[in-house]
Protein backbone atom coordinates (compact mmCIF):
# COMPACT_ATOMS: atom_id res chain seq x y z
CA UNK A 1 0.00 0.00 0.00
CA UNK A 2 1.34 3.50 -1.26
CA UNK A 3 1.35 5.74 1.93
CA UNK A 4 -0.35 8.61 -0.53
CA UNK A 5 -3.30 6.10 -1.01
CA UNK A 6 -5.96 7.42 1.85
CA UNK A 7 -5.34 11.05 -0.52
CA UNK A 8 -5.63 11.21 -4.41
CA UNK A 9 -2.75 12.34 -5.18
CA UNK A 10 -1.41 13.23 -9.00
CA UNK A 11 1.65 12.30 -8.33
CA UNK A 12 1.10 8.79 -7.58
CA UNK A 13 -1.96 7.79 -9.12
CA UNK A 14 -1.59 10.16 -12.09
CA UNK A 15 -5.05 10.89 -12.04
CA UNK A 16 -4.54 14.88 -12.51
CA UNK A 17 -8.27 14.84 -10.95
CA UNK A 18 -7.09 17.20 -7.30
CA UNK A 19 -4.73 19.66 -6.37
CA UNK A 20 -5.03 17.85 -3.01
CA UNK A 21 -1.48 17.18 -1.86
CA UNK A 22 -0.51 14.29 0.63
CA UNK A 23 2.74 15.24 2.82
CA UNK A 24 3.60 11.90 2.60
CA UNK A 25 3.94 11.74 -0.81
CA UNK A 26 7.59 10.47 -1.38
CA UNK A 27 7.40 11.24 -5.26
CA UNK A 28 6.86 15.15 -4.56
CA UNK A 29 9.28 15.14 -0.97
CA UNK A 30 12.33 13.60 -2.72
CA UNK A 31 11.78 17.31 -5.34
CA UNK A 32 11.62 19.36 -2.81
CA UNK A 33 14.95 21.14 -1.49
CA UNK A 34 14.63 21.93 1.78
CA UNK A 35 16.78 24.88 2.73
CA UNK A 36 19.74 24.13 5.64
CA UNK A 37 17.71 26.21 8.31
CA UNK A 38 14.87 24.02 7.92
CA UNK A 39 16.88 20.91 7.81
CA UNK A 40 16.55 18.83 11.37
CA UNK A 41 19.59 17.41 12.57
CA UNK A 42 18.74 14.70 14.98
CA UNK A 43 20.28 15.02 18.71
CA UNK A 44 22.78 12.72 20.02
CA UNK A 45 22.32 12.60 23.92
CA UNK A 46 25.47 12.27 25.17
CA UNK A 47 26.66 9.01 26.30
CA UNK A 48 26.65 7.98 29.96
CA UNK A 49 29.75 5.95 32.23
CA UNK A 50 27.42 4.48 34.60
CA UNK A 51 27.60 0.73 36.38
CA UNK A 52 26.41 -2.48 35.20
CA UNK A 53 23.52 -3.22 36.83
CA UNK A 54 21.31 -6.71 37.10
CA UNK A 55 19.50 -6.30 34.02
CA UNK A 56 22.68 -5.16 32.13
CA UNK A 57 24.42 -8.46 32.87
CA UNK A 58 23.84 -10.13 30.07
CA UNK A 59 26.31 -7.93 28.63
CA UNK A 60 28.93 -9.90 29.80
CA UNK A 61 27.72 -12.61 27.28
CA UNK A 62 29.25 -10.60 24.52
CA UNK A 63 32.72 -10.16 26.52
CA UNK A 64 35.42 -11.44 23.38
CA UNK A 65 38.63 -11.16 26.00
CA UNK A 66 37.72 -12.91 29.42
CA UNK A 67 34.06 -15.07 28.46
CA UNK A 68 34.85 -17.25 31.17
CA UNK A 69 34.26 -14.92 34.05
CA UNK A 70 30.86 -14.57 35.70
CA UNK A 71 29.15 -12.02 37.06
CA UNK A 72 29.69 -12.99 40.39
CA UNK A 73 33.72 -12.58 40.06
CA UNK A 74 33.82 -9.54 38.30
CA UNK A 75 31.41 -7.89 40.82
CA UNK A 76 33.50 -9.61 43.81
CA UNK A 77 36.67 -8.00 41.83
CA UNK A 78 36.02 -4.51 41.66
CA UNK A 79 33.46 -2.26 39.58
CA UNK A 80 32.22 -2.62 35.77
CA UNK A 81 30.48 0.72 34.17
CA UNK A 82 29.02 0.75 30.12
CA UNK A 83 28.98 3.51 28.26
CA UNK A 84 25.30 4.42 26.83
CA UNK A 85 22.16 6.09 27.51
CA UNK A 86 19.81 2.89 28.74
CA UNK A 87 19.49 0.30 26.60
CA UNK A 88 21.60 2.07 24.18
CA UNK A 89 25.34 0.33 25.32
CA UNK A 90 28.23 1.33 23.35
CA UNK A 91 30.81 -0.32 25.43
CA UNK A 92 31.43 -2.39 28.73
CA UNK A 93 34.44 -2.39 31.09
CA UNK A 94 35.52 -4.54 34.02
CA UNK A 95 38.30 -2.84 36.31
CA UNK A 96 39.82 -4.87 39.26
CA UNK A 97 41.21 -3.02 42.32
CA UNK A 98 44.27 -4.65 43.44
CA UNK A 99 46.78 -4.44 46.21
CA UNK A 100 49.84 -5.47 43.24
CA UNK A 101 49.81 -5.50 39.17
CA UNK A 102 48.90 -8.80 38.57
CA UNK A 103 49.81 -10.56 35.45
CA UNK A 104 47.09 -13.43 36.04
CA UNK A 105 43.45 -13.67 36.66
CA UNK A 106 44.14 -16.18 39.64
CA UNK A 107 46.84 -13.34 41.10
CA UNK A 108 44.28 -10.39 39.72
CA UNK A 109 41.61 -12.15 42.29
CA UNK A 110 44.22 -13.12 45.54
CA UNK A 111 45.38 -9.35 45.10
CA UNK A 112 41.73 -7.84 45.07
CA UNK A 113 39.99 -5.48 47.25
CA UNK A 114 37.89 -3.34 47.50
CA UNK A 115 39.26 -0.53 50.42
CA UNK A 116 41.74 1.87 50.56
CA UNK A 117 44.58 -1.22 50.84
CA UNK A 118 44.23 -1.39 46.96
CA UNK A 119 45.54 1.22 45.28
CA UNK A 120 46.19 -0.08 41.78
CA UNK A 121 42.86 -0.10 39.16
CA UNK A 122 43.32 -3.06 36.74
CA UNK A 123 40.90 -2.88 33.68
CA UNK A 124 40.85 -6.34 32.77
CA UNK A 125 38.52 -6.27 29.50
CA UNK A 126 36.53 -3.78 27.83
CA UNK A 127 34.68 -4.51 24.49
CA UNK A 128 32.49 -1.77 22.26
CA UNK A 129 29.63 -2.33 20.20
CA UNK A 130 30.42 1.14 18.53
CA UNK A 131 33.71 2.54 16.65
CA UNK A 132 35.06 4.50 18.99
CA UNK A 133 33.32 3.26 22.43
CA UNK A 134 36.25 1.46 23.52
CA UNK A 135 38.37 4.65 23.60
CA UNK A 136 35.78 6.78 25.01
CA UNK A 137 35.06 4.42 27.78
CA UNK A 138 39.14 4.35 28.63
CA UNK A 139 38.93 7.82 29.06
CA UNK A 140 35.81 8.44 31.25
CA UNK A 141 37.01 5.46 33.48
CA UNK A 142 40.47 7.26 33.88
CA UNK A 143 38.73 10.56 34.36
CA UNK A 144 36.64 8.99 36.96
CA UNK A 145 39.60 7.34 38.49
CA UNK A 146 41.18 11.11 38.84
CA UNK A 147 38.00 12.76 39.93
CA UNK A 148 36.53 10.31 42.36
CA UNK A 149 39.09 7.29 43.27
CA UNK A 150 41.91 9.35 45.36
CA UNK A 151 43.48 6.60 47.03
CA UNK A 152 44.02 4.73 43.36
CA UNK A 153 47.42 5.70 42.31
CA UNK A 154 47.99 3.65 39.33
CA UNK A 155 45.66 2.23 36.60
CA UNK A 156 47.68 -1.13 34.74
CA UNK A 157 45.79 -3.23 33.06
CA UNK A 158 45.61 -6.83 32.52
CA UNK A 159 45.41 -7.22 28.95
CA UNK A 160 45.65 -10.59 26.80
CA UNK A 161 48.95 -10.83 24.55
CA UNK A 162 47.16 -9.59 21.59
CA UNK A 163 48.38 -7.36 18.65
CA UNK A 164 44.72 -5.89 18.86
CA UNK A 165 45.19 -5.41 22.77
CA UNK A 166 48.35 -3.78 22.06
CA UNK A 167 47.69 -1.39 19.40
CA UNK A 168 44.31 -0.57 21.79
CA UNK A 169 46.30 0.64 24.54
CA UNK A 170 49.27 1.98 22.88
CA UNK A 171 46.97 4.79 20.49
CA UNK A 172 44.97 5.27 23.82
CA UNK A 173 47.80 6.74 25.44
CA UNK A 174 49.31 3.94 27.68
CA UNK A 175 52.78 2.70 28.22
CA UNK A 176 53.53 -0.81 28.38
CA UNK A 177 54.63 -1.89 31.85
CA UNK A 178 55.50 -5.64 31.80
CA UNK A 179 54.59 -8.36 29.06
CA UNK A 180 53.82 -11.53 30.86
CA UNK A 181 53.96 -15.24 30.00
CA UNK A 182 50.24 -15.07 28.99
CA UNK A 183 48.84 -11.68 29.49
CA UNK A 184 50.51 -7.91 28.94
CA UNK A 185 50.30 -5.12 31.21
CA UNK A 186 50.19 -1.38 29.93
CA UNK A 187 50.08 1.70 32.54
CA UNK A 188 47.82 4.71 31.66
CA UNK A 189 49.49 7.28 33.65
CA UNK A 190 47.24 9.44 35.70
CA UNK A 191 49.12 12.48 36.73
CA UNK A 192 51.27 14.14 33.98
């Protein structure tokens, strides 16, 4: 069904029989030129670091660096935020807080803690469902670390030994502190 066919309309039925004009009418809106000042842009709300909470687990589903790891243990091991505006995710991140740098997930969890005693935040996976989320969510969680987490003094990450992990961290600003038997650590600096 043509969306002009509730209103004769020449254009689409080439009847000729009515001046009556449907707005709907995709034959005569495609001719017309709206000027730029009458063009509407849509707004994009700005994106939201907030946590994961119960009905946003499933996220973890989609996690592509540590699938193993259930809800239960990344809760236990720290804090994990998305980036989005409700159902709208762009990206997920699980950070650790640890008392060392730990270059395991069984070290990651006998080093965890979550007082004052842990000063180190370990981001242990972060995964985007949008170009660019990933890097916007590194940021926001570092500025939140600055802002809000005083007693953190270092953010290392526990990263797999990936060339995709690498090249992530690296362009994001972070040095790399240790590479591991299994895993890579890179430090995002947070003062300087």
């Amino acid at each position: 069904m043509d969306l002009c066919d509730d209103v004769v309309c020449p254009e689409c039925d080439g009847s000729g029989e009515t001046t009556i004009k449907d707005p709907l009418c995709d034959a005569r809106d495609a001719a017309i030129e709206y000027p730029d000042a009458l063009r509407i842009e849509p707004v994009k709300k700005p994106r939201l670091l907030s946590w994961v909470t119960p009905d946003l687990v499933h996220l973890f589903n989609d996690d592509p660096v540590r699938p193993e790891l259930c809800p239960e243990f990344r809760f236990r091991m720290g804090e994990c935020f998305v980036l989005g505006n409700g159902d709208d995710v762009a990206a997920v991140i699980c950070v650790a807080q640890c008392r060392e740098v730990p270059s395991t997930v069984a070290q990651m969890e006998a080093s965890a803690a979550k007082d004052a005693s842990a000063r180190i935040a370990v981001p242990y996976s972060v995964w985007s469902y949008e170009k660019g989320a990933g890097r916007e969510i590194i940021q926001r969680t570092l500025n939140l670390v600055r802002g809000t987490r005083p007693y953190i003094t270092r953010v290392v990450t526990l990263s797999p030994k990936t060339e995709m992990a690498r090249r992530f961290h690296l362009s994001n600003g972070a040095i790399v502190f240790r590479e591991n038997e299994s895993s890579d650590n890179y430090e995002y600096l947070l003062h300087g």
